[in-house]
Protein backbone atom coordinates (compact mmCIF):
# COMPACT_ATOMS: atom_id res chain seq x y z
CA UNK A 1 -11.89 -2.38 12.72
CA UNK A 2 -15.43 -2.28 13.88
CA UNK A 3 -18.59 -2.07 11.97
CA UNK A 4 -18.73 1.98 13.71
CA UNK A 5 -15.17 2.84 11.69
CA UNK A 6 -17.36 1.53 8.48
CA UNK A 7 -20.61 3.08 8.86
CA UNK A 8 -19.03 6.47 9.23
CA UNK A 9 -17.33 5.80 6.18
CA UNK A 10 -20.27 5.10 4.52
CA UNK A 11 -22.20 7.97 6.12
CA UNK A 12 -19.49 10.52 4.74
CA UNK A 13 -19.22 8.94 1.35
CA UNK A 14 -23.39 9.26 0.81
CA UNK A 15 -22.93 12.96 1.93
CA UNK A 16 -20.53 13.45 -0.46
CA UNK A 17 -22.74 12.17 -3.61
CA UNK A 18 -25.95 13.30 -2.47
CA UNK A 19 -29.12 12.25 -3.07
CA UNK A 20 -30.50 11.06 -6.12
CA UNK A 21 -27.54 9.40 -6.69
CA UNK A 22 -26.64 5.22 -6.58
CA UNK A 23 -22.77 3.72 -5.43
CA UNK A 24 -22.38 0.49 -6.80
CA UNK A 25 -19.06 -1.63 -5.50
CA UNK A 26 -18.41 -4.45 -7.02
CA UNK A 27 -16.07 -7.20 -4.81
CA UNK A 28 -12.59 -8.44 -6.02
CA UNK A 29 -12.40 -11.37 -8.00
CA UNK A 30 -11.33 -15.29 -7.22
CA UNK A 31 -7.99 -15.48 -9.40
CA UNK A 32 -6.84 -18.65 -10.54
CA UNK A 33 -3.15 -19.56 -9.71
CA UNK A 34 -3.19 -22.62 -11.72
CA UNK A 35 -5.36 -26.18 -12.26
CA UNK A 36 -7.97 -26.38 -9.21
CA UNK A 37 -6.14 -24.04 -7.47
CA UNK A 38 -7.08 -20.36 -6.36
CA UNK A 39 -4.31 -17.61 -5.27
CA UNK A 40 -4.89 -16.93 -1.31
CA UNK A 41 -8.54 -14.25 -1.86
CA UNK A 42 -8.03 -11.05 -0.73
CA UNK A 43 -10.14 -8.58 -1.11
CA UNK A 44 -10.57 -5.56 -3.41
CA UNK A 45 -9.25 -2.21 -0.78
CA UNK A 46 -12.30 0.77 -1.88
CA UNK A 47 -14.85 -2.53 -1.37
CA UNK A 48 -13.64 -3.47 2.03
CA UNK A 49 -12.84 0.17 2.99
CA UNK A 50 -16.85 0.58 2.83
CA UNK A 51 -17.78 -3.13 3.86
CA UNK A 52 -15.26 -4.82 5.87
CA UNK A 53 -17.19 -7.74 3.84
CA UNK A 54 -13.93 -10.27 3.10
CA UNK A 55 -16.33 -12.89 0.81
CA UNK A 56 -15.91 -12.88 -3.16
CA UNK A 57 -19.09 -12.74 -5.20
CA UNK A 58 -20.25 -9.87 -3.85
CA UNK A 59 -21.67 -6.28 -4.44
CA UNK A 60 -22.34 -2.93 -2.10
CA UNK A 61 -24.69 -0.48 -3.29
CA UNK A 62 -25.16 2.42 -1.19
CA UNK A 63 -28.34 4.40 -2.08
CA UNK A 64 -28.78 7.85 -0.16
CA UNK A 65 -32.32 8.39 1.19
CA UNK A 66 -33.85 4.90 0.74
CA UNK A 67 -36.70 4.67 2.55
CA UNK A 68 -35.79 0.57 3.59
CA UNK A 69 -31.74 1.19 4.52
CA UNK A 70 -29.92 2.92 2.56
CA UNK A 71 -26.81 0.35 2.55
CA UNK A 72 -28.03 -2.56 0.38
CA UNK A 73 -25.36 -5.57 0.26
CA UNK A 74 -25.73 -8.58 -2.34
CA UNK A 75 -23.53 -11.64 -1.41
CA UNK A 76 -23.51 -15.65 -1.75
CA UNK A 77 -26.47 -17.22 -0.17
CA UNK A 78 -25.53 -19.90 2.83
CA UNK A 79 -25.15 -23.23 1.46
CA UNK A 80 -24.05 -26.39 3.37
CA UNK A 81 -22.66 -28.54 0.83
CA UNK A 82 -20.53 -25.54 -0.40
CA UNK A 83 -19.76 -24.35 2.93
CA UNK A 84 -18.25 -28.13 4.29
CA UNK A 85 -15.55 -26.90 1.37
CA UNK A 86 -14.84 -23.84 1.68
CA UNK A 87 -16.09 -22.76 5.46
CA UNK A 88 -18.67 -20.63 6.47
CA UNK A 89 -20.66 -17.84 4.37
CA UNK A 90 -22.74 -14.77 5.86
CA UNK A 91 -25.50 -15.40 4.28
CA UNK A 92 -28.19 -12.89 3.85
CA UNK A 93 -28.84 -12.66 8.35
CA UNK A 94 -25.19 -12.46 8.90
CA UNK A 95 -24.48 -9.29 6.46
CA UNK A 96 -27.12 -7.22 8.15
CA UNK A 97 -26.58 -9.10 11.49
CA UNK A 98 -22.55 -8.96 11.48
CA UNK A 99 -21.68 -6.42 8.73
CA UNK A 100 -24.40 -3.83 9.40
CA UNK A 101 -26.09 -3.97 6.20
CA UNK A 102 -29.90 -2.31 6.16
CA UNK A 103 -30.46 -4.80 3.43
CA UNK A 104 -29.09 -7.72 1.60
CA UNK A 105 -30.09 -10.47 -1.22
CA UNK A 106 -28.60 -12.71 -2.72
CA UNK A 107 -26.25 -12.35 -5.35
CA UNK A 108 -28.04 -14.44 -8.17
CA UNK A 109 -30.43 -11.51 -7.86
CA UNK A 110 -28.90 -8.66 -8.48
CA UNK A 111 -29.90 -8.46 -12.15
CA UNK A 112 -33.95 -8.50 -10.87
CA UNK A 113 -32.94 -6.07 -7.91
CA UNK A 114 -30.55 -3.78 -8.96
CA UNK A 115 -31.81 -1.80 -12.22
CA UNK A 116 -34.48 -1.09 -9.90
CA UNK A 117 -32.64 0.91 -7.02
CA UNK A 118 -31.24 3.16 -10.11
CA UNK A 119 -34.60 3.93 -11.00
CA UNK A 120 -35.02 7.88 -11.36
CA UNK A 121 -32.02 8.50 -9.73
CA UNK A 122 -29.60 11.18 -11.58
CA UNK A 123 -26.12 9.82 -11.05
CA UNK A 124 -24.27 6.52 -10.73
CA UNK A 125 -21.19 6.69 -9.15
CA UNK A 126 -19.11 3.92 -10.53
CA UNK A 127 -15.04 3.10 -11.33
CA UNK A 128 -15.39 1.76 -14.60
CA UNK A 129 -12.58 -0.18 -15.98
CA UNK A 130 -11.24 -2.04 -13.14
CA UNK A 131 -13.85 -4.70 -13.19
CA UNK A 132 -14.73 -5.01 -17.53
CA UNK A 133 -17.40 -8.06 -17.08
CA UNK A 134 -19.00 -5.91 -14.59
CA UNK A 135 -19.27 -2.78 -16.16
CA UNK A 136 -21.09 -4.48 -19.15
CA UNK A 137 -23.56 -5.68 -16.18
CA UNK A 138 -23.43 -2.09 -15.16
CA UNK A 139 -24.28 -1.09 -18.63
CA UNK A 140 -27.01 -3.38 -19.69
CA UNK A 141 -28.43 -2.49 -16.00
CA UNK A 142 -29.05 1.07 -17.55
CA UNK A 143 -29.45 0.42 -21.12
CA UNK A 144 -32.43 -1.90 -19.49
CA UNK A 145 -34.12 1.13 -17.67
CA UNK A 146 -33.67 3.49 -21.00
CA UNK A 147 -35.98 0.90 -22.82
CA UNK A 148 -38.63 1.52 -20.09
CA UNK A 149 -38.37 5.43 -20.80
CA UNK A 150 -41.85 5.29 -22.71
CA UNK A 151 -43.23 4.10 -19.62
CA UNK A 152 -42.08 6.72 -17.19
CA UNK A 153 -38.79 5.44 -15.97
CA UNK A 154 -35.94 7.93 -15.65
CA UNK A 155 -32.36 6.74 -16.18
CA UNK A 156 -29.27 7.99 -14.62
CA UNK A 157 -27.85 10.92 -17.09
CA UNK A 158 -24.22 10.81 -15.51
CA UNK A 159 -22.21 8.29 -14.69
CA UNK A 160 -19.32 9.59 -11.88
CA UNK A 161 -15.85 7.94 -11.17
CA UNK A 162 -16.44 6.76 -7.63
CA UNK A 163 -12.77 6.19 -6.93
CA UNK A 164 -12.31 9.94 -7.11
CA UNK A 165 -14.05 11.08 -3.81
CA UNK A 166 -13.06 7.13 -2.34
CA UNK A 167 -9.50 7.68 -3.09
CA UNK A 168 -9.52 11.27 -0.96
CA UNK A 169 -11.05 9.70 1.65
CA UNK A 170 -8.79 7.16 2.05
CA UNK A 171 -5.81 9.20 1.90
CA UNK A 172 -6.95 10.60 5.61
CA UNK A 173 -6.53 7.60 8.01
CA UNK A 174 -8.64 8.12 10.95
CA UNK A 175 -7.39 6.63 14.74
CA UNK A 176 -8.50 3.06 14.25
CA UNK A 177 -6.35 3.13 11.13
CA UNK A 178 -3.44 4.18 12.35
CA UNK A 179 -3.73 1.86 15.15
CA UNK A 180 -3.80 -0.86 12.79
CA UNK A 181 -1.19 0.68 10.57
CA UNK A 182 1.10 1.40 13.59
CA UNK A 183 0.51 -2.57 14.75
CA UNK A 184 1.46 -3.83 11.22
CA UNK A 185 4.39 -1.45 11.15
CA UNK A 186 5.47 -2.44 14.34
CA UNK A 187 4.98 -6.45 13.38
CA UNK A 188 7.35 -5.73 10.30
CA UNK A 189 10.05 -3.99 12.35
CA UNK A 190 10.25 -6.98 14.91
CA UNK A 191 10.65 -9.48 11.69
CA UNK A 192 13.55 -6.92 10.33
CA UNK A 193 15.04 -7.33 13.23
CA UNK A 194 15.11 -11.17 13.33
CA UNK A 195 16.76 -11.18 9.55
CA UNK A 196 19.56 -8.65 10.96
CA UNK A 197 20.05 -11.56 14.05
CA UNK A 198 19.63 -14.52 11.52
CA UNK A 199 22.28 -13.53 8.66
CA UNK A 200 25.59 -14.88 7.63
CA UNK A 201 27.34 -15.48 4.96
CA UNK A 202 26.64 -18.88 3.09
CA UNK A 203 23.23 -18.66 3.73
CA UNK A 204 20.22 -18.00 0.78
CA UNK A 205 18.60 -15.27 0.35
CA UNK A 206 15.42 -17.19 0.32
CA UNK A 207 16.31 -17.77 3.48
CA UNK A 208 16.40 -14.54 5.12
CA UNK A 209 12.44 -14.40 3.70
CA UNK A 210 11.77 -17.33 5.48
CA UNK A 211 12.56 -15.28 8.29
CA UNK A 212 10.65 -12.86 7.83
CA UNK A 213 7.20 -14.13 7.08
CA UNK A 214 8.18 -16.65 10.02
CA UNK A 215 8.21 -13.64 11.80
CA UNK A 216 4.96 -12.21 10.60
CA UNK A 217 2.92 -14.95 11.05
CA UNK A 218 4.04 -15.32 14.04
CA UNK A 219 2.93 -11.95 15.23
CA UNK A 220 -0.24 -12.55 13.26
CA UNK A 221 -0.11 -11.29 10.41
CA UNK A 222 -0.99 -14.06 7.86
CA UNK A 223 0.44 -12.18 4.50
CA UNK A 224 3.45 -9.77 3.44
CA UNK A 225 1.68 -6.87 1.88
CA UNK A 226 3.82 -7.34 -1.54
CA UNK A 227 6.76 -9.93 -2.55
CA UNK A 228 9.37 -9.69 -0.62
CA UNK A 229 13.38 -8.11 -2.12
CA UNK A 230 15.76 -9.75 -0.22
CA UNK A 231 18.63 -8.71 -2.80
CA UNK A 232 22.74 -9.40 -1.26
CA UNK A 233 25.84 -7.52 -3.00
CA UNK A 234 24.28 -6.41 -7.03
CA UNK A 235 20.74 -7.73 -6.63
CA UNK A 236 20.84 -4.62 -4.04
CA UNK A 237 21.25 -3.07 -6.94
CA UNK A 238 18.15 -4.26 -8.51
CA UNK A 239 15.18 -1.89 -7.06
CA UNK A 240 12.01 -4.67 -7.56
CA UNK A 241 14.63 -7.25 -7.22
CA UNK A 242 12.17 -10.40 -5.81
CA UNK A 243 13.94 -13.67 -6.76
CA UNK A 244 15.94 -13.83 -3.83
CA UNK A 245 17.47 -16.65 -4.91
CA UNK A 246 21.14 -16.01 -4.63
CA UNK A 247 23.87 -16.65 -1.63
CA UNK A 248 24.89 -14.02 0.45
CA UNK A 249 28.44 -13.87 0.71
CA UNK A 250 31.08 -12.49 2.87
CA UNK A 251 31.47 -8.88 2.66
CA UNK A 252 28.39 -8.10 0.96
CA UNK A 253 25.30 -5.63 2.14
CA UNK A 254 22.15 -6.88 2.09
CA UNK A 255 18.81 -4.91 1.05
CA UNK A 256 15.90 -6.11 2.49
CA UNK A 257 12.23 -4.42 1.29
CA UNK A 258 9.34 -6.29 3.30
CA UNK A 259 6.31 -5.09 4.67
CA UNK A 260 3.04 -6.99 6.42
CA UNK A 261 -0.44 -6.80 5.87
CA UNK A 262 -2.50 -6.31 8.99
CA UNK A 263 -6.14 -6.44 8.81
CA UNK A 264 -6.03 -5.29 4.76
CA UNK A 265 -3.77 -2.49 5.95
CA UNK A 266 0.34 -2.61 4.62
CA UNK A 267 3.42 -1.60 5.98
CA UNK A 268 6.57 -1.04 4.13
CA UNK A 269 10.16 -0.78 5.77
CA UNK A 270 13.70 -0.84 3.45
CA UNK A 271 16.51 -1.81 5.77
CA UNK A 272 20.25 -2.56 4.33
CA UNK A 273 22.85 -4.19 6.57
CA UNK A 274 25.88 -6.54 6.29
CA UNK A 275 25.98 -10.08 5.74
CA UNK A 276 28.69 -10.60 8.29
CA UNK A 277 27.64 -8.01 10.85
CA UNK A 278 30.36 -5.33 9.74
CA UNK A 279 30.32 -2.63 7.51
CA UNK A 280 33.36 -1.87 5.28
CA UNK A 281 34.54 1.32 5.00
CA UNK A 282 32.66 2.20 1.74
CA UNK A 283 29.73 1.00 2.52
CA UNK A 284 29.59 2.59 5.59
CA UNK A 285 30.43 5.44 3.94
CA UNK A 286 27.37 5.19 1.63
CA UNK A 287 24.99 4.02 4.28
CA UNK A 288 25.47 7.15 6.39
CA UNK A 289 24.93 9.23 3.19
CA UNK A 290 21.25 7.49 2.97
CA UNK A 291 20.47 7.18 6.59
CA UNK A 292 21.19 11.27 6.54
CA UNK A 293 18.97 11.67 3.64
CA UNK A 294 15.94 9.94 5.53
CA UNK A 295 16.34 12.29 8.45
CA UNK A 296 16.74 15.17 6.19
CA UNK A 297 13.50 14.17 4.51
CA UNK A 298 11.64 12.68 7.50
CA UNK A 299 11.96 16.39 8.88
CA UNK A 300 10.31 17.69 6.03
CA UNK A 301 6.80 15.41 7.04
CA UNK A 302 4.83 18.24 8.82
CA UNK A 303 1.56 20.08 8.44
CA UNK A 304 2.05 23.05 5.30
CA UNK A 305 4.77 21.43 3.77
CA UNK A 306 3.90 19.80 0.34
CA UNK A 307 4.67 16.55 -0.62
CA UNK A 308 8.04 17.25 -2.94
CA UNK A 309 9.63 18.81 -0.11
CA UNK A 310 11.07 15.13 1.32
CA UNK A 311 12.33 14.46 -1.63
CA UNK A 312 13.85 17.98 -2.08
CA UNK A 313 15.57 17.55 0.78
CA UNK A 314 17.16 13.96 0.15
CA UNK A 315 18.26 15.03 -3.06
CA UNK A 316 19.91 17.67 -1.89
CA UNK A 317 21.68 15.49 1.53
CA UNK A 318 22.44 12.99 -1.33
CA UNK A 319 24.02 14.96 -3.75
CA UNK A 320 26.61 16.37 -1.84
CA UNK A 321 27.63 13.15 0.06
CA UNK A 322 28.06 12.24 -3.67
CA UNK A 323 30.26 15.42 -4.01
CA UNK A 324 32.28 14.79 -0.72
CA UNK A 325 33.82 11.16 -0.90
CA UNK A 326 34.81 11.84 -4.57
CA UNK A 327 31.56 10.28 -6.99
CA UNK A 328 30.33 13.83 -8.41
CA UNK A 329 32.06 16.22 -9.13
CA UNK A 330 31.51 20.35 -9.19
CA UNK A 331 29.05 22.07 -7.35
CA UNK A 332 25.54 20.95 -5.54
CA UNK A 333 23.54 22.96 -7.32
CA UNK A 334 24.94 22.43 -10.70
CA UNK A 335 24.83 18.54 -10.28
CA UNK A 336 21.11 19.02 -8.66
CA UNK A 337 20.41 21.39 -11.48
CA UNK A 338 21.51 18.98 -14.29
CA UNK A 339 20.25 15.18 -12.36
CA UNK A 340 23.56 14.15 -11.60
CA UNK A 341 22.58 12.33 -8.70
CA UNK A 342 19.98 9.91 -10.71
CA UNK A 343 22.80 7.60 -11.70
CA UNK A 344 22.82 6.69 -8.41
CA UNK A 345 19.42 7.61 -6.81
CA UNK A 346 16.63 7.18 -9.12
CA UNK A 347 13.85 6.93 -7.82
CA UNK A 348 11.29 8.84 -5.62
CA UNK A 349 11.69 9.54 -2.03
CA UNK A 350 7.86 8.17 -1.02
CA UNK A 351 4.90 7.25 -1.53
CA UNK A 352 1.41 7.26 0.10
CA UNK A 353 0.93 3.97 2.36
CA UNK A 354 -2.11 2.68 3.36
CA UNK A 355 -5.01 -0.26 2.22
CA UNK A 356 -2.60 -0.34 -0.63
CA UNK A 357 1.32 -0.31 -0.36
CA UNK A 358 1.69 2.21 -2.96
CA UNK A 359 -1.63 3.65 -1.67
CA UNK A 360 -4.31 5.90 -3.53
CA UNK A 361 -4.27 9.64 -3.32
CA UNK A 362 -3.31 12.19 -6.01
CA UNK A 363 -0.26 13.52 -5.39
CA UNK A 364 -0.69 17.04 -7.21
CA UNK A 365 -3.67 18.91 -6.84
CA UNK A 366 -4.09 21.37 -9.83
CA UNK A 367 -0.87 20.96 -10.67
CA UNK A 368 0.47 21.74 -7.41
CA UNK A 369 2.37 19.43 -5.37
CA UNK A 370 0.03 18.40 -2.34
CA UNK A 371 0.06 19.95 0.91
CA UNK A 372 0.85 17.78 3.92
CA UNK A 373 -2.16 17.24 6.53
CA UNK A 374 -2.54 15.23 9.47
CA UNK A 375 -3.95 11.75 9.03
CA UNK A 376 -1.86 10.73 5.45
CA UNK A 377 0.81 8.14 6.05
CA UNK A 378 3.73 8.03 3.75
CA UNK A 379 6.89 5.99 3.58
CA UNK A 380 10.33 8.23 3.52
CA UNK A 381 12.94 5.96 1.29
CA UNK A 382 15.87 7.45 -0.10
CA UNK A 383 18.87 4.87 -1.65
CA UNK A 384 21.78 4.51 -3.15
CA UNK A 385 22.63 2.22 -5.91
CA UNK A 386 26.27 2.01 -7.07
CA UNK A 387 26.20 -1.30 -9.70
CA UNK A 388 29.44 -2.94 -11.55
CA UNK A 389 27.88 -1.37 -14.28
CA UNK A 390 29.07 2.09 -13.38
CA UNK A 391 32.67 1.41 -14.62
CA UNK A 392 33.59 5.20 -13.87
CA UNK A 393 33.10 4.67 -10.35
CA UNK A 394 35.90 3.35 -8.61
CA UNK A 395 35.60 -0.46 -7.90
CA UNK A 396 35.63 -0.16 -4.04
CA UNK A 397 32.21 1.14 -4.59
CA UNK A 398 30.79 -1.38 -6.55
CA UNK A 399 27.62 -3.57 -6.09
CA UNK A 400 26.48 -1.75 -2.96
CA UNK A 401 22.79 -1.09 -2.80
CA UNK A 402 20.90 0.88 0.24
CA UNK A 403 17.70 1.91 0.94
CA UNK A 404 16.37 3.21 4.00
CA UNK A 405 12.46 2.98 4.60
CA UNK A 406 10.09 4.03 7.17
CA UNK A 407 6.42 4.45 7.82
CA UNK A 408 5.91 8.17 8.74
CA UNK A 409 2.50 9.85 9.88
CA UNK A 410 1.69 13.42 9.65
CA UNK A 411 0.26 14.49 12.82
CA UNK A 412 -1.23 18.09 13.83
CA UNK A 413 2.35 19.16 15.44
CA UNK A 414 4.78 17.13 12.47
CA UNK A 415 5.25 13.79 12.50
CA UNK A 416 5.19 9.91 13.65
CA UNK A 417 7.65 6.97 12.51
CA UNK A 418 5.32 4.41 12.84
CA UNK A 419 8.25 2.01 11.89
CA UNK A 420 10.89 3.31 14.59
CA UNK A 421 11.20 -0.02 16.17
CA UNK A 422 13.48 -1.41 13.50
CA UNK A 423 17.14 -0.57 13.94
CA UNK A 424 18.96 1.71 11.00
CA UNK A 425 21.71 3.81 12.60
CA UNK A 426 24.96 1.62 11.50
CA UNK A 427 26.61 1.62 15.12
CA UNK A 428 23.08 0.28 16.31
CA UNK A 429 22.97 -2.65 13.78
CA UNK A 430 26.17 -3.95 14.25
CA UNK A 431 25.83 -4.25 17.86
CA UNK A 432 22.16 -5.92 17.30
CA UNK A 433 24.80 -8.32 14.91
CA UNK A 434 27.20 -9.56 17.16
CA UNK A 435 24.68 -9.79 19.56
């Protein structure tokens, strides 16, 4: 992503407040994973989706109509001794230089700088609650100015949720992001495929993740965009199942849930396939149930339908596979009218997919399920979980999970499976198997 894909970000987001109005983002955190160590630093998704600024100990303000730049960004000053540890730093020349800033100081500062840019300004638009230490900053920033109000000094009257109008606008990826989306997606389909080629029974499922951040890293993509479920025979069953501890056995499916993260953008691809290269009878049976569901609901992704209809649809594909090999009974609408089908399928069909694997974006509007527009990127993921714990089902049915994931666009004519690379028809796997 370039430093063009960020200024016009920035450009729409001022538009959208206004003037006399301040944007304060504050960067993520360094987290701790234990003594002297940190967790790998990513950074927070609404700061970079403004910045593209990957340093902690940082803050973006964005102040409409300054007369000196109206992006201001505070960051780490360059220091050698700290930078022999821990590599290069911007510095104040290299975030207007590299990242475009009109401005920048450095962060020790910000307390003498900032109260001073919301000076007579009328709104603040802030997320408070994500970041507590800073929002007392925030606070005593104001608080500060209202002791000055003898002298003159205006404070901001209204403090506005800034992940409100951030959030919307992330929810429409533009073309670089779905270049980089399509990339990642197509990065996680190749490393699907090398699990499929890799599996047999005996083996861990630890190992099977080996494979696939092998894979990823690889292709260059450094990081999975969540934790890996790799979950054989009942830990299929299991839907944030992440141990993947367990040996895969002979005659068992496999469920494997693994996205990667590309340039702070995810993807997110469910594929379920046998250990041995072979489906049984049941689970075949099952798997064509699901994989009938996703192209009932991928249909659905198009321009003026709303976001429920996906799932509509895979309920309704579901349901009566259910009826037909024997697991409900009655009618489709009765068992769709009463939930039947939640014993086995409980969860939702999608979810938005972007900076974020379970991405921002409301998905009612008014209480009104969201219409579908070009530019939002969902994932279509309907399953089928059939435990030992069922003991009304019929054994032959036991401990088979599936779920069947993809990466869909919505594009001006209907849609784009950004993740069609990896294999999930069953006669299609099998042959990539014994391959």
């Amino acid at each position: 992503m370039n430093n063009t894909e960020y200024k016009r970000r920035r450009k729409h987001l001022m538009q959208i407040m206004g003037e006399d109005a301040v944007a304060i983002l504050p960067a993520a955190l360094v987290r701790m994973r234990n003594r002297d160590a940190e967790f790998q630093y990513r950074q927070d998704s609404d700061f970079h989706y403004v910045t593209g600024f990957d340093e902690p100990e940082a803050v973006a303000v964005l102040v409409p109509g300054r007369e000196h730049g109206e992006y201001i960004l505070f960051c780490r000053e360059n220091d050698k001794k700290m930078e022999i540890w821990n590599g290069p730093r911007a510095g104040q020349d290299g975030a207007i230089k590299d990242y475009a800033a009109d401005d920048s100081f450095p962060i020790d500062d910000i307390d003498d700088i900032l109260p001073g840019l919301l000076e007579n300004k009328e709104k603040v638009y802030y997320t408070m609650g994500v970041h507590p230490d800073f929002d007392q900053r925030v606070i005593k920033w104001v608080n500060r100015l209202r002791e000055q109000s003898r002298m003159g000094v205006h404070t901001p009257g209204e403090f506005v949720a800034l992940d409100h109008q951030l959030h919307d606008m992330r929810l429409y990826k533009s073309a670089a992001e779905v270049k980089v989306m399509r990339k990642a997606a197509q990065i996680s389909a190749q490393a699907h495929i090398r699990a499929m080629q890799f599996s047999k029974p005996g083996i861990y499922e630890y190992q099977l993740e080996g494979e696939l951040l092998h894979s990823f890293i690889q292709q260059g993509a450094r990081f999975p965009a969540y934790s890996s479920i790799v979950g054989g025979g009942k830990n299929g069953c299991i839907l944030h199942y992440v141990e993947n501890r367990d040996t895969l056995k002979e005659g068992e499916l496999v469920l494997i849930d693994a996205g990667a993260e590309l340039e702070c953008y995810a993807a997110d691809i469910s594929r379920t396939f046998p250990v041995n290269g072979k489906f049984s009878k049941e689970q075949r049976a099952l798997y064509d149930i699901v994989l009938a569901a996703q192209y009932a609901a991928i249909e659905q992704v198009k321009p003026g339908n709303h976001w429920n209809d996906p799932h509509e649809a895979a309920i309704k594909v579901i349901t009566q596979g259910l009826i037909d090999i024997g697991i409900l009974k009655g009618k489709l609408e009765t068992n769709i009218k009463k939930e039947k089908y939640k014993d086995f399928y409980m969860h939702r069909t999608g979810h938005w997919l972007g900076m974020d694997v379970h991405d921002v974006g409301d998905y009612k509007v008014d209480d009104e399920w969201r219409v579908l527009e070009p530019g939002m990127v969902l994932t279509v993921e309907p399953g089928l979980y059939i435990s030992s714990d069922h003991e009304k089902v019929a054994k032959k049915w036991h401990n088979i999970g599936i779920r069947i994931e993809d990466d869909v666009l919505v594009t001006k004519d209907g849609h784009d499976v950004l993740s069609k690379d990896a294999p999930k028809d069953a006669d299609e796997i099998e042959a990539l198997m014994v391959g």
